[in-house]
C-alpha atoms as a PDB file:
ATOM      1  CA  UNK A   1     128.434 166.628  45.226  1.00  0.00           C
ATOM      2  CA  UNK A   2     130.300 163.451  47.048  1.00  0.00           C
ATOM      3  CA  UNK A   3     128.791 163.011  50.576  1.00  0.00           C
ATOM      4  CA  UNK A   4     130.567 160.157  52.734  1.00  0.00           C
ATOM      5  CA  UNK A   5     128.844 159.115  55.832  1.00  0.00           C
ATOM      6  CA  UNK A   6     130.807 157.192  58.167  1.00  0.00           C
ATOM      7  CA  UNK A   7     128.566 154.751  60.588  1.00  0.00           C
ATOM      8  CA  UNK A   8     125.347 152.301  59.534  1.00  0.00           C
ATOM      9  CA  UNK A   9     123.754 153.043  63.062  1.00  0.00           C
ATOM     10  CA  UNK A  10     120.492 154.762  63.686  1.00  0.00           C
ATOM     11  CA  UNK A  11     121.532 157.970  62.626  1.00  0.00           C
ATOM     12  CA  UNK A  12     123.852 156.920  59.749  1.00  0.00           C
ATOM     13  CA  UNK A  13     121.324 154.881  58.027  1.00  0.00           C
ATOM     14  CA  UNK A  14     118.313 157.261  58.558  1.00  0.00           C
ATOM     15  CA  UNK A  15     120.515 160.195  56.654  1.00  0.00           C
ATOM     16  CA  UNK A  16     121.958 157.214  54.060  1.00  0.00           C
ATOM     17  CA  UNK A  17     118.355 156.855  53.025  1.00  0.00           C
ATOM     18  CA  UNK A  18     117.284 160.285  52.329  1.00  0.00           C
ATOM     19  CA  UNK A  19     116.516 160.832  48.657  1.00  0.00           C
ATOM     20  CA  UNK A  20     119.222 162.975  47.163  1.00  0.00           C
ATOM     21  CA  UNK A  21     120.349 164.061  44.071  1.00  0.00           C
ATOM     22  CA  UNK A  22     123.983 163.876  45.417  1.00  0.00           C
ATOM     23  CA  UNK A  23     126.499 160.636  45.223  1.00  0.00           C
ATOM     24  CA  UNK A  24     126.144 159.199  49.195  1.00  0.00           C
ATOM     25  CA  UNK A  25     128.839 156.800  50.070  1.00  0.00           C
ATOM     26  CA  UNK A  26     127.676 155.048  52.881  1.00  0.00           C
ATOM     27  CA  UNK A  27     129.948 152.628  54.671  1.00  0.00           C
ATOM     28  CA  UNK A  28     130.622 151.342  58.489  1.00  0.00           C
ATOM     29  CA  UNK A  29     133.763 150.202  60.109  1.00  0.00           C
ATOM     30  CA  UNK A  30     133.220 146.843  59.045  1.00  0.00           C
ATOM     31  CA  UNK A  31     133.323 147.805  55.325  1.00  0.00           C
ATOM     32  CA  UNK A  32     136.424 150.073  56.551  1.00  0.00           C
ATOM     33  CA  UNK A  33     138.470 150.700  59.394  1.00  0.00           C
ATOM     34  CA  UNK A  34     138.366 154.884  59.259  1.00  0.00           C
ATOM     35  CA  UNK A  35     139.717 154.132  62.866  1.00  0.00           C
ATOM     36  CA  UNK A  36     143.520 153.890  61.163  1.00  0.00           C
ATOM     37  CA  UNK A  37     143.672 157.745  60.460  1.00  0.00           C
ATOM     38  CA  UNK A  38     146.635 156.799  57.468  1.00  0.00           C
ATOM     39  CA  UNK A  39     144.130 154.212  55.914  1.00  0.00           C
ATOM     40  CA  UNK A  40     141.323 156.472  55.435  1.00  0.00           C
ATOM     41  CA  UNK A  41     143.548 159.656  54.802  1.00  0.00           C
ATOM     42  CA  UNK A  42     144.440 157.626  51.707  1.00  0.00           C
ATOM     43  CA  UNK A  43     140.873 156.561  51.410  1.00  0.00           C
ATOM     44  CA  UNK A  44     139.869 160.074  51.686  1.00  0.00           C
ATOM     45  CA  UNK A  45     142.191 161.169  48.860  1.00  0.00           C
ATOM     46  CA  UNK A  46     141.002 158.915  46.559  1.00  0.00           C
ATOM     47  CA  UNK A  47     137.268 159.044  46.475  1.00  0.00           C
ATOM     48  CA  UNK A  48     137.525 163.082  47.141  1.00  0.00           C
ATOM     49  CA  UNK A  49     134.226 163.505  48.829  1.00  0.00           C
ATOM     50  CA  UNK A  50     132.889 167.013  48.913  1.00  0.00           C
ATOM     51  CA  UNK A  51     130.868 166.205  52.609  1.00  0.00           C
ATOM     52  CA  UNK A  52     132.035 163.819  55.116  1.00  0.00           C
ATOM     53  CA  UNK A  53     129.195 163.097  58.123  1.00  0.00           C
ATOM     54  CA  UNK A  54     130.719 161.373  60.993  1.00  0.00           C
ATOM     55  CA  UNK A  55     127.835 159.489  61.935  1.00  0.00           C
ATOM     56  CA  UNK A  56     129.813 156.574  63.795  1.00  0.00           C
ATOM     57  CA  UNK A  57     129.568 155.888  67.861  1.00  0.00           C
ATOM     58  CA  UNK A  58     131.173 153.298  70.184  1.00  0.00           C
ATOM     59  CA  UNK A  59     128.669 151.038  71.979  1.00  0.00           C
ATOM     60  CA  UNK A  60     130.261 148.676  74.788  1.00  0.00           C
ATOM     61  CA  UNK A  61     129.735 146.641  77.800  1.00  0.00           C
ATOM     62  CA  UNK A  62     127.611 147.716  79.355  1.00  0.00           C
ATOM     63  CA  UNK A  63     126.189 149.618  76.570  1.00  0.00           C
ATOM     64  CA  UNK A  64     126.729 153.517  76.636  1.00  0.00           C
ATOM     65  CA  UNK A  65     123.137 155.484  76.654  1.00  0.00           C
END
């Protein structure tokens, strides 16, 4: 099983470093902007991951708690 998990925060990289015996793609809008929906439909259609966990959060100023 192919699980993607989108966001390297807290959350993303607590669940990234679970031991598995599934693939875990792990990346975070600076690997990849899944912000531009076309860009990551195609992404999405390529890799073909079984799981995707949306993991990813906007912080600004002033932060958002």
């Amino acid at each position: 099983m192919k699980i993607l998990i989108l966001g390297k925060g807290y959350i993303g990289s607590y669940l990234a470093k679970k031991e598995t015996k599934h693939e875990i793609t792990h990346i975070s809008k600076n690997d990849f902007d899944y912000s531009n929906y076309s860009k990551f439909e195609e992404y999405i259609k390529r890799e073909m991951p079984d799981w995707i966990i949306n993991c990813s959060g906007y912080t600004g100023k002033p932060n958002v708690e």
